[in-house]
Protein backbone atom coordinates (compact mmCIF):
# COMPACT_ATOMS: atom_id res chain seq x y z
CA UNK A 1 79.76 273.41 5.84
CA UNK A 2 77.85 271.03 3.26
CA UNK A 3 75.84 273.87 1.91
CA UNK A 4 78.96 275.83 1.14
CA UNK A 5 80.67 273.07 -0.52
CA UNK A 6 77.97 272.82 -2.93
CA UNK A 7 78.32 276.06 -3.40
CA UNK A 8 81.88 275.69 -4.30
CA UNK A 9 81.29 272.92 -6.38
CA UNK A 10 78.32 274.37 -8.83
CA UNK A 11 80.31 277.38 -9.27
CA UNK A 12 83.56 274.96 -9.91
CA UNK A 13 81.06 272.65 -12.54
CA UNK A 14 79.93 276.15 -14.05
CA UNK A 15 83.34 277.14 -14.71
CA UNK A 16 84.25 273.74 -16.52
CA UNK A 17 81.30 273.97 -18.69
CA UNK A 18 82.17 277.67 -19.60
CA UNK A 19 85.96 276.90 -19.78
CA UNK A 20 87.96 278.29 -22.58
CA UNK A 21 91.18 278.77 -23.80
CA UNK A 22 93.48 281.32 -21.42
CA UNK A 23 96.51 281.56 -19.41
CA UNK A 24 96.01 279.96 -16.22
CA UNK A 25 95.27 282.23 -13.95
CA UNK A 26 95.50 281.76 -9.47
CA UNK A 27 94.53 284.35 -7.23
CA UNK A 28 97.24 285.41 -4.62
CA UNK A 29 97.42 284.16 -1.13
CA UNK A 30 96.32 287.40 0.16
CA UNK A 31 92.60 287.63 -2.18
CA UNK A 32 91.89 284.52 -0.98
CA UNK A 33 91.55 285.88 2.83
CA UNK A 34 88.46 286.92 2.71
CA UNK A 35 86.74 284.00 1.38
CA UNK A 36 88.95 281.82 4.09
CA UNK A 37 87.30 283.81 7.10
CA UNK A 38 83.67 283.45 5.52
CA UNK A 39 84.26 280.03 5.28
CA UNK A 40 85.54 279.77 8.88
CA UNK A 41 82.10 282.01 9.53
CA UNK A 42 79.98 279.70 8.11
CA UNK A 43 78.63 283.03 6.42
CA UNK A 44 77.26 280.95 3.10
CA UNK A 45 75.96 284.36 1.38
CA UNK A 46 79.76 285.73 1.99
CA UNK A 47 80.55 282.94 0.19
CA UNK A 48 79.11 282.84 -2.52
CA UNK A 49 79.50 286.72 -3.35
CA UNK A 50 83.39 286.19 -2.78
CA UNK A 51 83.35 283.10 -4.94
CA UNK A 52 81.75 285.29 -7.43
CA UNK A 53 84.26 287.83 -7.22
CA UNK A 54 87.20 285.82 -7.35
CA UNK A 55 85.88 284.24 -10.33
CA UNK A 56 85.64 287.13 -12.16
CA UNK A 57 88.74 288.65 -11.48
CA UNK A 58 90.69 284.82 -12.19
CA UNK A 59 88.52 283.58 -14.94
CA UNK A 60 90.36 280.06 -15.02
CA UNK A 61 90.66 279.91 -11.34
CA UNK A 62 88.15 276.80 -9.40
CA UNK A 63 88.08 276.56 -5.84
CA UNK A 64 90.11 273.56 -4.17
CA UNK A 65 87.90 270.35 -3.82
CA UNK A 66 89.67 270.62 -0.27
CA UNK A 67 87.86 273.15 2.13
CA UNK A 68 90.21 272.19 4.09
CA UNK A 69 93.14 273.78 1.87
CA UNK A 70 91.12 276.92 1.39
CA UNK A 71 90.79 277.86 5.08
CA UNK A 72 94.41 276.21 5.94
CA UNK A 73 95.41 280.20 6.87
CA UNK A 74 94.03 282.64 9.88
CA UNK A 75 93.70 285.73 7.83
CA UNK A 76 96.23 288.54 9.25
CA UNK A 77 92.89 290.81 10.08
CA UNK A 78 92.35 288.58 12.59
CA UNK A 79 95.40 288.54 13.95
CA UNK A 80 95.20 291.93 13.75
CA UNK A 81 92.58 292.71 15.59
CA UNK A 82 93.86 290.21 18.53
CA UNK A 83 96.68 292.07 19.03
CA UNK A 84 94.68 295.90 18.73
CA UNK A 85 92.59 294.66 22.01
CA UNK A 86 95.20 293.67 23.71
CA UNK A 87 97.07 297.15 22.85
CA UNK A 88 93.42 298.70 24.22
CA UNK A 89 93.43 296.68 27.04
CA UNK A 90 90.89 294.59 26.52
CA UNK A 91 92.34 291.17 27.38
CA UNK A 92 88.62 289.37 27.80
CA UNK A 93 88.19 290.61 24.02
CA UNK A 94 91.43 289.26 23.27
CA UNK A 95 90.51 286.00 24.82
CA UNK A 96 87.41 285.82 23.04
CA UNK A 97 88.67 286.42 19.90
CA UNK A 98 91.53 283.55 20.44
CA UNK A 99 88.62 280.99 21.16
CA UNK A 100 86.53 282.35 18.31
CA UNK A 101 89.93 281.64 15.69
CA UNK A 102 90.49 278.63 17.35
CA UNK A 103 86.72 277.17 16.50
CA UNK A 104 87.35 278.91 12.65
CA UNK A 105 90.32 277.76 11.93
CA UNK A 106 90.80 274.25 14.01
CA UNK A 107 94.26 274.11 12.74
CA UNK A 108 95.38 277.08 14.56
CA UNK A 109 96.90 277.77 17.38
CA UNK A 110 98.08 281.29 19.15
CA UNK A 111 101.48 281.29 18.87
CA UNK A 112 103.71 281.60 22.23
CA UNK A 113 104.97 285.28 21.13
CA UNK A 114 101.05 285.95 21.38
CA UNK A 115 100.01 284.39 24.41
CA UNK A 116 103.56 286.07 26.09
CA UNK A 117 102.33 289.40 24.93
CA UNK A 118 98.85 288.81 26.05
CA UNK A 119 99.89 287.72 29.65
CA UNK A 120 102.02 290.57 30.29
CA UNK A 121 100.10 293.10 28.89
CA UNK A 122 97.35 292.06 31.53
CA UNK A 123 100.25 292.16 34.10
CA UNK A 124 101.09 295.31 33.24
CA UNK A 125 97.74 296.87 33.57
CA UNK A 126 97.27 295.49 36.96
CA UNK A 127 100.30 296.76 38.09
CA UNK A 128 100.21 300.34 36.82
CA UNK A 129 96.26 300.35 38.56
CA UNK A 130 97.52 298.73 41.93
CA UNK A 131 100.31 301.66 41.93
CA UNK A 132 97.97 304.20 41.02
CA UNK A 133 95.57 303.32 43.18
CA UNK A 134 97.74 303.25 45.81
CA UNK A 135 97.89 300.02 46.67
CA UNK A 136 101.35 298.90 47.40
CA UNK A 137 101.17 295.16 48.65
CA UNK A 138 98.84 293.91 45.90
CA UNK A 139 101.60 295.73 43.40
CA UNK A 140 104.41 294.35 45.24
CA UNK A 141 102.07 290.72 44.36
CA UNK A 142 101.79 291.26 41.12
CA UNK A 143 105.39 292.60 40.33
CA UNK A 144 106.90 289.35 41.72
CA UNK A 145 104.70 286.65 40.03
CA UNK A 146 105.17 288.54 36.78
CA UNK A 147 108.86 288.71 36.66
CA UNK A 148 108.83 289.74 32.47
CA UNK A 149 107.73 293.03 34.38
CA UNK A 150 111.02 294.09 35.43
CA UNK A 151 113.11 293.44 32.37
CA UNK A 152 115.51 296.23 31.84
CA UNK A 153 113.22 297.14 28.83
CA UNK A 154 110.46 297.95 31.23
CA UNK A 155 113.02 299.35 34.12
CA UNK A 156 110.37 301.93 35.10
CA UNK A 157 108.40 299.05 36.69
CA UNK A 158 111.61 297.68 38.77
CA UNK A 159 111.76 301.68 39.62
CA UNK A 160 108.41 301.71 41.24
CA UNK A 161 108.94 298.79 42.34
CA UNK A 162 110.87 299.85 44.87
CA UNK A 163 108.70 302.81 46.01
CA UNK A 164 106.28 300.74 46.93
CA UNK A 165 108.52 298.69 49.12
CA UNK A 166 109.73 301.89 50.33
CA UNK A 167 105.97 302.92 50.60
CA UNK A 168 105.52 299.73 53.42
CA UNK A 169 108.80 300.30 55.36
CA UNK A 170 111.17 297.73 53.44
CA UNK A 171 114.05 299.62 52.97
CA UNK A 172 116.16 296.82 52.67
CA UNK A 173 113.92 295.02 49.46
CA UNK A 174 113.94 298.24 48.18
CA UNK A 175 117.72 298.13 47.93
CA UNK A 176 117.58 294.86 46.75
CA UNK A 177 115.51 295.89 43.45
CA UNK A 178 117.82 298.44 43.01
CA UNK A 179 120.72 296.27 43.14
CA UNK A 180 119.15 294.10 40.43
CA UNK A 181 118.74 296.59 38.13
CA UNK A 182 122.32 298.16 38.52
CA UNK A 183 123.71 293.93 37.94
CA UNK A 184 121.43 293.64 34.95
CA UNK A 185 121.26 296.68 32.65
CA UNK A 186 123.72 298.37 31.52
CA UNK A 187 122.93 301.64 29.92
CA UNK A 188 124.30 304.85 31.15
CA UNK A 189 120.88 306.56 31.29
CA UNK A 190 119.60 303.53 33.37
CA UNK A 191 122.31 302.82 35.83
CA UNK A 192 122.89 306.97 36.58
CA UNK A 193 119.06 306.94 37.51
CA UNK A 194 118.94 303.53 39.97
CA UNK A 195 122.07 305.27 42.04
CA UNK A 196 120.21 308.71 42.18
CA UNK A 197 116.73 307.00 43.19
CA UNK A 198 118.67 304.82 45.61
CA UNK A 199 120.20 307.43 47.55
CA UNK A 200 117.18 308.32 49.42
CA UNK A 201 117.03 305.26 51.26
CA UNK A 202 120.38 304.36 51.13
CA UNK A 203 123.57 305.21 53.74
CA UNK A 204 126.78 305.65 52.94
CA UNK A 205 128.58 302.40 52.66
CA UNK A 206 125.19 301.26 50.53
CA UNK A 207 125.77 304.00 48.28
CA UNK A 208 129.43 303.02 47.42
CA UNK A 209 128.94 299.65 47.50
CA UNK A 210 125.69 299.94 44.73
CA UNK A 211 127.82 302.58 42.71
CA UNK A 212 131.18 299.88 42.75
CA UNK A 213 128.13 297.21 41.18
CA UNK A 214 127.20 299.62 38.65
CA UNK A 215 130.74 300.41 37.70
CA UNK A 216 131.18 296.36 37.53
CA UNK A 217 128.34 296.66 35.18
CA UNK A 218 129.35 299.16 32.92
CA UNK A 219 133.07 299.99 33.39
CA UNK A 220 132.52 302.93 30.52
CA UNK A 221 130.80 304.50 32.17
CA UNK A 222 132.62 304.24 35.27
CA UNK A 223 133.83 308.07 35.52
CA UNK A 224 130.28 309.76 34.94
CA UNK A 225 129.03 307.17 37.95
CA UNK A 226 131.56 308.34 40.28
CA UNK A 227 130.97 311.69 39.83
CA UNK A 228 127.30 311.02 40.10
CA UNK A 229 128.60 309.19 43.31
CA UNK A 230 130.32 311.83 44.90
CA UNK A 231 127.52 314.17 44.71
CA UNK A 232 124.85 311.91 46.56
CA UNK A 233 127.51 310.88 48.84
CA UNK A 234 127.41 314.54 50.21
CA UNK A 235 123.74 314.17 51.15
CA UNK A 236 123.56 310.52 51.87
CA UNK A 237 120.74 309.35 53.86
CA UNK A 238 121.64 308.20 57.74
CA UNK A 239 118.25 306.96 57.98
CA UNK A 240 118.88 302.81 59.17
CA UNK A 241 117.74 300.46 56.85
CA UNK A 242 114.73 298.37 57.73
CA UNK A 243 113.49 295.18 57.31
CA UNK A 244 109.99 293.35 56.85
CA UNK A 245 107.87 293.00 59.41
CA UNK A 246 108.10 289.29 59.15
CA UNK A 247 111.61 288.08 58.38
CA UNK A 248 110.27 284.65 58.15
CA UNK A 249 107.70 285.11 55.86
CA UNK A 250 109.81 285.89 52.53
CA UNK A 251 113.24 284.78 52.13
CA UNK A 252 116.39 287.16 51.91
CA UNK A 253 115.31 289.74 48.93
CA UNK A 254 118.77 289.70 47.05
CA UNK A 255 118.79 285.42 47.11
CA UNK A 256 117.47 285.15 43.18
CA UNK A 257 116.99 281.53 43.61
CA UNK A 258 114.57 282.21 46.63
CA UNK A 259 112.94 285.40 44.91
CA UNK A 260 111.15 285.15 41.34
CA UNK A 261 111.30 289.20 40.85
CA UNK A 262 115.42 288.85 41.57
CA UNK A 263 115.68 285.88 39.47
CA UNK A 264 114.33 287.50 36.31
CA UNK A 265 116.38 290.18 36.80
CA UNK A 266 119.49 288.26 36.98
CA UNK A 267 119.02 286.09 34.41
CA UNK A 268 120.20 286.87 30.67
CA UNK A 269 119.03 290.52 29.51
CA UNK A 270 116.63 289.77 26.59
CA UNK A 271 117.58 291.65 22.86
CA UNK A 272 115.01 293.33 22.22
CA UNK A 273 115.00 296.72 20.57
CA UNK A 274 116.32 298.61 23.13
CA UNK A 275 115.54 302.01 24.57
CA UNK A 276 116.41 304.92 27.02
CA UNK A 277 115.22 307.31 29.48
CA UNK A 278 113.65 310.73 28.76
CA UNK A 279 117.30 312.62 29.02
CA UNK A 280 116.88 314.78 26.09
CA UNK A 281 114.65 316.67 23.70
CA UNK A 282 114.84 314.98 19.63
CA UNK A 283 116.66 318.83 18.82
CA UNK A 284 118.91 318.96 22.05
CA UNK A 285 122.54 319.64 21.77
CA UNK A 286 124.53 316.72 22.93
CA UNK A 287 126.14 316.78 26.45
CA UNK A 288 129.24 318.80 26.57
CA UNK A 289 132.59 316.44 26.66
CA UNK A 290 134.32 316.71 29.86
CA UNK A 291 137.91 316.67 30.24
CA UNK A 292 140.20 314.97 33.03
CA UNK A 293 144.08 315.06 33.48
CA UNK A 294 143.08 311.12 31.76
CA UNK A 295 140.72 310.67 29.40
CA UNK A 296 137.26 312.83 28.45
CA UNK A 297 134.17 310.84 28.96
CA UNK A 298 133.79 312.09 25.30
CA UNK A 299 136.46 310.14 23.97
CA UNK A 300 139.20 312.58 23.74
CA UNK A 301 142.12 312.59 25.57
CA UNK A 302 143.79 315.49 27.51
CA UNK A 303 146.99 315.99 25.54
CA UNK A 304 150.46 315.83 27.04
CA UNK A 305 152.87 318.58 26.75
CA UNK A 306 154.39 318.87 22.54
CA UNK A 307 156.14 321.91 20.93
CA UNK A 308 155.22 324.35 23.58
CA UNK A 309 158.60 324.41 25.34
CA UNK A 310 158.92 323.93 29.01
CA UNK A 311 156.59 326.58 29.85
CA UNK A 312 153.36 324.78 28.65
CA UNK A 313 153.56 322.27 30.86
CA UNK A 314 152.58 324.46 33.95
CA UNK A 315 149.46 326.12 32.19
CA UNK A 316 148.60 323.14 30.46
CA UNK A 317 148.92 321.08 34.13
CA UNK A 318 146.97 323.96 35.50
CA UNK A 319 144.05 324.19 32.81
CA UNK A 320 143.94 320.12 32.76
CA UNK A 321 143.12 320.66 36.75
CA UNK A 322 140.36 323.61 35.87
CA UNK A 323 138.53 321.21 33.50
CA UNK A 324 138.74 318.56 36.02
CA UNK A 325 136.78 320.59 38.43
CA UNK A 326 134.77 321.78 35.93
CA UNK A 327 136.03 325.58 36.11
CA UNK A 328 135.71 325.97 32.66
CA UNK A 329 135.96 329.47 32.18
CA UNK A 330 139.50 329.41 34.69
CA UNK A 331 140.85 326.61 31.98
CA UNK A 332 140.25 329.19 29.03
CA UNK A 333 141.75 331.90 31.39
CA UNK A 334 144.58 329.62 32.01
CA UNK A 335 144.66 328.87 28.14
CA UNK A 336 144.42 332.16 26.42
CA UNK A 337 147.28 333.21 23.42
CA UNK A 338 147.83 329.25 23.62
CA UNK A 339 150.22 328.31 20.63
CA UNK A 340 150.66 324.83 20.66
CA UNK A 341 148.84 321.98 19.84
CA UNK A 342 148.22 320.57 23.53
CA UNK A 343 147.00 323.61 24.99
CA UNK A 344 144.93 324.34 22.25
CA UNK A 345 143.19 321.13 22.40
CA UNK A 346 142.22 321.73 25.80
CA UNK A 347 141.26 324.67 25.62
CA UNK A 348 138.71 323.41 23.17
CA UNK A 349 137.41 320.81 25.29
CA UNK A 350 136.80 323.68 27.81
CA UNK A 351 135.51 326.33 25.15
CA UNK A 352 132.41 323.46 23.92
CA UNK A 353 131.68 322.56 27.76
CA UNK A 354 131.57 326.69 28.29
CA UNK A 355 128.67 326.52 25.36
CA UNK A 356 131.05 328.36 23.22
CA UNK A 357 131.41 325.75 20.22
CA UNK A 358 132.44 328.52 17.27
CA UNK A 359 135.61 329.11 19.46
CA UNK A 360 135.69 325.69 20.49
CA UNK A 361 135.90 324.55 16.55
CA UNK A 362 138.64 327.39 15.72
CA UNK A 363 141.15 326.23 18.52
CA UNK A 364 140.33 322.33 17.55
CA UNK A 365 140.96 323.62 13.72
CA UNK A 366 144.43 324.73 14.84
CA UNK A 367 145.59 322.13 17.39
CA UNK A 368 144.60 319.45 14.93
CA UNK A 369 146.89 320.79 12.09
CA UNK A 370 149.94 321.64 14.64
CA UNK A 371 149.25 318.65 17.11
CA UNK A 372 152.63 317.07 17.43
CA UNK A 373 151.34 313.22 17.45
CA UNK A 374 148.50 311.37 15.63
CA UNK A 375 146.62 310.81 18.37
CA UNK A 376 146.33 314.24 19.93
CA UNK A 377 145.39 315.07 16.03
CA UNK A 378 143.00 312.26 15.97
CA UNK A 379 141.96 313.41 19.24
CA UNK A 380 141.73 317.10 18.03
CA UNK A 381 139.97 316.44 14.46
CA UNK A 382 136.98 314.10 17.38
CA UNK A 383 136.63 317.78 19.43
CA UNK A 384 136.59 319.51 15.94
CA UNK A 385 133.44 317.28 14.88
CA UNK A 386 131.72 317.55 17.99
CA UNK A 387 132.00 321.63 17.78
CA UNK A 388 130.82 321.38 14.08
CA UNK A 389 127.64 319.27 15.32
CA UNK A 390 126.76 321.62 18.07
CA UNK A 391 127.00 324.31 15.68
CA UNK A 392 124.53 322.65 12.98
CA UNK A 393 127.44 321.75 11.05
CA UNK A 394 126.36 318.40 10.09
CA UNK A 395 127.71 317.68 6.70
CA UNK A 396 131.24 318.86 7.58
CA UNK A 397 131.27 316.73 10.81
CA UNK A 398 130.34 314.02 8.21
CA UNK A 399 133.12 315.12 6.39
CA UNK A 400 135.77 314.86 9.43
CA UNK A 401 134.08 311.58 10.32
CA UNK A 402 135.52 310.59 6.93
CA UNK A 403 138.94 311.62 6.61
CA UNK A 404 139.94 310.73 10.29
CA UNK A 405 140.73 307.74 12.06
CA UNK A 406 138.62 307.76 14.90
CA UNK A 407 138.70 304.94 16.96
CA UNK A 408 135.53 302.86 17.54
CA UNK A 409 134.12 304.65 20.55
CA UNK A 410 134.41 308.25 18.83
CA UNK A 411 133.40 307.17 15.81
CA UNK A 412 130.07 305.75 17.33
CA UNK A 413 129.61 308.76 19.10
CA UNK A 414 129.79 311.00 16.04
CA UNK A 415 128.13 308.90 13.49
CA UNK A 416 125.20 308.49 15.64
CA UNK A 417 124.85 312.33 16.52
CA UNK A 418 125.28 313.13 12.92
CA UNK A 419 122.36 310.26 11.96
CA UNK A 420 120.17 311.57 14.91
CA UNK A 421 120.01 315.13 13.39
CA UNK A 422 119.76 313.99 10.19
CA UNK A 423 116.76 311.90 11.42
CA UNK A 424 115.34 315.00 12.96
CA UNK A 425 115.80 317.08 10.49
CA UNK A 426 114.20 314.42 7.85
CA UNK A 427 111.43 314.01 9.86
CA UNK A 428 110.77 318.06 10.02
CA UNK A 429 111.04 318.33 6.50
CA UNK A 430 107.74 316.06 6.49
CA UNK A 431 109.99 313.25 4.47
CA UNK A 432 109.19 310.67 7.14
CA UNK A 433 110.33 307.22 5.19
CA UNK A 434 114.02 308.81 5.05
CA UNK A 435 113.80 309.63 9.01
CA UNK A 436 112.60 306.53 10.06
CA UNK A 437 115.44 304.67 7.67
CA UNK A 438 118.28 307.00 9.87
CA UNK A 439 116.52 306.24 13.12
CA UNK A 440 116.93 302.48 12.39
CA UNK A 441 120.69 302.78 11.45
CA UNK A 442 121.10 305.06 14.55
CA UNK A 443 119.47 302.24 16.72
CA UNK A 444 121.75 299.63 14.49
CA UNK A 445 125.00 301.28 15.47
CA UNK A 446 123.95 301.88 19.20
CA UNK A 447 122.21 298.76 19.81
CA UNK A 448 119.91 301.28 21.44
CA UNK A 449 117.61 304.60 20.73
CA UNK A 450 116.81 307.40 23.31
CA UNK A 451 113.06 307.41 24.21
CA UNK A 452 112.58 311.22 22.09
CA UNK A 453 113.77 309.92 19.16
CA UNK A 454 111.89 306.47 19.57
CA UNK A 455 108.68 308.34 20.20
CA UNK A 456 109.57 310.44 17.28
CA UNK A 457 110.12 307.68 15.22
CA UNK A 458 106.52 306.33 16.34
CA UNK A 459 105.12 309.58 14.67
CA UNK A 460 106.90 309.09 11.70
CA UNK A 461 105.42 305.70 11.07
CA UNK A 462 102.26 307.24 12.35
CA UNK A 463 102.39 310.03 9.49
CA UNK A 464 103.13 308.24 6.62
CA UNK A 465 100.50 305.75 7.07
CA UNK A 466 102.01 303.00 8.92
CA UNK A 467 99.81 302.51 12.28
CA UNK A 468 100.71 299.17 13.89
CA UNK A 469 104.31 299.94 13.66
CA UNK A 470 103.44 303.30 15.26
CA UNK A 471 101.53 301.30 17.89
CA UNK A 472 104.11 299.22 18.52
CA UNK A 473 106.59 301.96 18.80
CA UNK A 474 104.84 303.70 21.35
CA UNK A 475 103.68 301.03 23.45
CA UNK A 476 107.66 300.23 24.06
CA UNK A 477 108.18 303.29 25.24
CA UNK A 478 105.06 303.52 27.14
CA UNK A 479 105.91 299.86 28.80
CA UNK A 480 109.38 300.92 29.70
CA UNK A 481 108.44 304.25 31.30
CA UNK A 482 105.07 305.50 31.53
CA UNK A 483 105.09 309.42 30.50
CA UNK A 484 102.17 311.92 29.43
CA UNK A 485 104.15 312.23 26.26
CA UNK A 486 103.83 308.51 25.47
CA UNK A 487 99.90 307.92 26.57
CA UNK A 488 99.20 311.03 24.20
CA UNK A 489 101.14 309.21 21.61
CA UNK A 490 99.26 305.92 22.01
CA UNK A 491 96.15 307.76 22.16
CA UNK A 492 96.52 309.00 19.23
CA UNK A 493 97.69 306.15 17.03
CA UNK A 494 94.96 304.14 18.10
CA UNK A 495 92.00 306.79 17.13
C-alpha cells in the first residue's frame, strides 16, 4: 500500500501547485467505489487511472491523507456479486468471495442477514437434491437441523417433508409435520392444502381432529375447511398409523421442545413478504361466493325475509337450502319472478356461483335499491361489485367500492380484486412501473400476494430493467414451492 499512497500524494501535491480559484467541488460516495476496491486490490495502475479520472471530473477534489477513509466502504458490486452466487448456487464462490472482502476491506464484516441467507440457501439445495434423488433419511437429516426450512414461507419443504416420512413408514411423524403447519400458518390456500395432503395417511378421528386445529388457526376460514373436511372424510384412509422403527431413538415427533423441525414451526411466524400457493392464473375470475342459510364465505349475508309478504319466506327458506348444497341452478328455479329485495339477493349469489354474472349484477342492481335494511343493501351493493368484476367491470366496481359502506372484510376483498386486475392489466399494457406499484398495494392491504401475481410481478421488475429485485422475487416463490414456472423464471433473470 506505500506505493499507492505516493501515488495519492504526488497527484494530491500536483493539484496544490495547479490550484486555482473554483467552487469546491467532492465527488459522490458512489464515484468513489471504484477507486475504494482498487485500493482494497492493491491494483496500483487502477489507481492511478481512477485518481486521474476523478481528478478531472472534480478539479478541486484531493484524495484523503487517510487510506483508511477512502476504502472505509465495501463497494455494493461486491456485495452484489456475493449474493448472485449464492442465488446460482455456488456457496464455495460465495465463501470465497466473503474471505476475499474480508482481507480488502479489514473493517468489514458479512452482516448476519448475509450469512442467514447464505446458510439456508445451502440447506435448501441439499434438501431439494436429497428429495430428488430419492433419498429420504438424509432429507429427513437435513430438514430437521435446518429448521428456517420449514417456515410457512417455504411450506412446500414442511410438505415434502412429510412424504418422505411417509416414504420410510412414519406415518405418525408425518402427521406430526402436518400438524405443525396447520398450528403455524394461517392462510387459506395453505391450511386447505395440509388437510387434503394429510388425508392419505390419516383416519378418521385424525382427520377431524387436524381440521378442528386448522379451524383454531384460522377461524375465517372455518366454513371452507369444513367443507373441505367433509369431503375427505368420505374417503378417509383406514390404513393404522405407524410408528418408527425405533421408538427410542427420536423422541415423540409433536414434543417441539424435544424436536428442532417442530420447534421452528411453533415458534413466532416470521413477517416476511408473504405469499401463496399456485390456486389461480394472474387473469382468473375470482372464486364464486357461496351462500349458506348464515353467512357467504364471500362476505355477504343470506337475507332474511322483507317486503315479500308471507309467501317469500318458503321460497326464500327453500332457495337459501339450494345454495347451501350448492344446487345452484334449483335456487334460481326456486327464485324466478322474485320481487323483493331478499329473494333477489339470493338469487344473485346463486346466478354469479352458476357463472352467470350479467344476471347476477341485474338482480343485485334491484335488490340493492328495494332491500328493506342497510345491511341487506350493503350486502346487495358487495354481490353487485363482485358481478361487475367478473364481468370486466372494473372501474364501476371501483365506483360501488366508493359509495358503499362495506365493512372491512368486503371491502378487502373488493379492493384487492379490483387492484389485482388493474395490476394485470398494467402489466399487459407493457406499463410495468404502474403494475408493480398496484401489486405492492395489493400485497399492502392483504399482508399477502398469490404466487401468479408474485411471479408476475418478478417479470415486471425483470422488464423494465430491474434484475435483482426480479431475482429476488422469484427466488421467494421458488423457495416456498418449487414449480417449472418459477425455475424458468429464475432462469431467465439470471441470463
Amino acid at each position: 500500500m506505500t506505493r499507492i499512497w505516493k501515488l495519492i500524494a504526488a497527484f494530491a501535491m500536483l493539484q496544490a501547485l495547479a490550484a486555482v480559484p473554483a467552487a469546491a467541488q467532492t465527488p459522490p460516495d458512489g464515484d468513489l467505489m471504484a477507486l475504494r476496491f482498487y485500493i482494497g486490490e492493491g491494483n496500483e495502475q487502477a489507481v492511478q487511472s481512477e485518481i486521474r479520472r476523478l481528478q478531472l471530473q472534480y478539479p478541486d477534489w484531493t484524495p484523503s491523507e487517510d487510506l483508511n477513509e477512502v476504502s472505509r466502504d465495501v463497494p455494493a458490486e461486491a456485495i452484489d456479486e456475493i449474493y448472485g452466487l449464492i442465488a446460482t448456487g455456488d456457496f464455495d464462490g460465495a465463501r470465497s468471495l466473503i474471505d476475499k472482502t474480508r482481507q480488502a476491506y479489514p473493517a468489514w464484516s458479512p452482516t448476519e442477514e448475509l450469512l442467514q441467507t447464505l446458510v439456508i440457501a445451502e440447506a435448501q439445495s441439499r434438501f431439494t437434491q436429497a428429495v430428488d434423488a430419492g433419498e429420504a433419511n438424509a432429507a429427513i437429516r437435513v430438514a430437521r437441523s435446518n429448521s428456517a426450512l420449514l417456515r410457512c414461507e417455504r411450506v412446500n419443504n414442511a410438505w415434502l417433508l412429510a412424504e418422505q416420512y411417509q416414504s420410510v413408514g412414519d406415518n405418525e411423524s408425518a402427521l406430526a409435520v402436518y400438524r405443525s403447519v396447520l398450528r403455524s400458518c394461517d392462510t387459506s390456500e395453505v391450511l386447505i392444502a395440509t388437510l387434503e395432503k394429510s388425508a392419505a395417511i390419516a383416519d378418521a378421528a385424525a382427520l377431524s381432529a387436524l381440521a378442528d386445529l386448522a379451524r383454531e388457526t384460522s377461524p375465517e376460514t372455518a366454513e371452507q375447511l369444513t367443507v373441505v373436511e367433509n369431503r375427505l372424510r368420505a374417503g378417509a384412509s383406514s390404513v393404522p398409523l405407524k410408528t418408527p422403527t425405533d421408538p427410542t431413538s427420536q423422541s415423540a415427533p409433536d414434543d417441539p421442545e424435544s424436536d428442532p423441525t417442530l420447534a421452528m414451526m411453533t415458534s413466532p411466524r416470521p413477517n416476511p413478504r408473504p405469499k401463496t400457493l399456485d390456486t389461480r392464473s394472474a387473469t382468473s375470475q375470482p372464486a364464486p361466493p357461496r351462500t349458506s342459510t348464515a353467512r357467504s364465505s364471500s362476505g355477504g349475508s343470506t337475507p332474511q325475509p322483507a317486503g315479500g309478504g308471507s309467501a317469500a319466506a318458503p321460497n326464500l327458506s327453500r332457495a337459501a337450502q339450494a345454495a347451501a348444497r350448492g344446487d345452484w341452478q334449483g335456487c334460481l328455479a326456486l327464485t324466478a319472478n322474485a320481487q323483493s329485495g331478499a329473494i333477489l339477493s339470493q338469487r344473485g349469489w346463486c346466478a354469479l356461483n352458476a357463472d352467470r354474472p350479467m344476471e347476477a349484477l341485474n338482480d343485485f342492481r334491484k335488490a340493492t335499491s328495494i332491500g328493506s335494511t342497510a345491511q341487506s343493501r350493503t350486502d346487495s351493493a358487495y354481490g353487485m361489485a363482485l358481478a361487475m368484476l367478473r364481468l370486466g367491470m372494473i372501474d364501476q366496481a371501483a365506483e360501488v367500492a366508493a359509495n358503499t359502506h362495506f365493512d372491512r372484510k368486503q371491502r378487502v376483498e373488493i379492493e384487492s380484486q379490483i387492484l389485482d386486475k388493474r395490476g394485470v392489466y398494467a402489466y399487459n399494457r407493457g406499463d410495468y412501473g404502474r403494475a408493480i406499484a398496484y401489486f405492492d398495494e395489493l400485497e399492502r392491504l392483504t399482508g399477502r400476494m398469490h404466487r401468479d401475481l408474485s411471479l408476475l410481478r418478478g417479470y415486471a421488475y425483470l422488464n423494465s430493467g430491474n434484475r435483482p429485485a426480479a431475482v429476488a422475487e422469484f427466488r421467494r416463490a421458488h423457495d416456498q414451492m418449487a414449480t417449472p414456472a418459477s425455475r424458468r423464471a429464475l432462469s431467465e433473470a439470471m441470463q
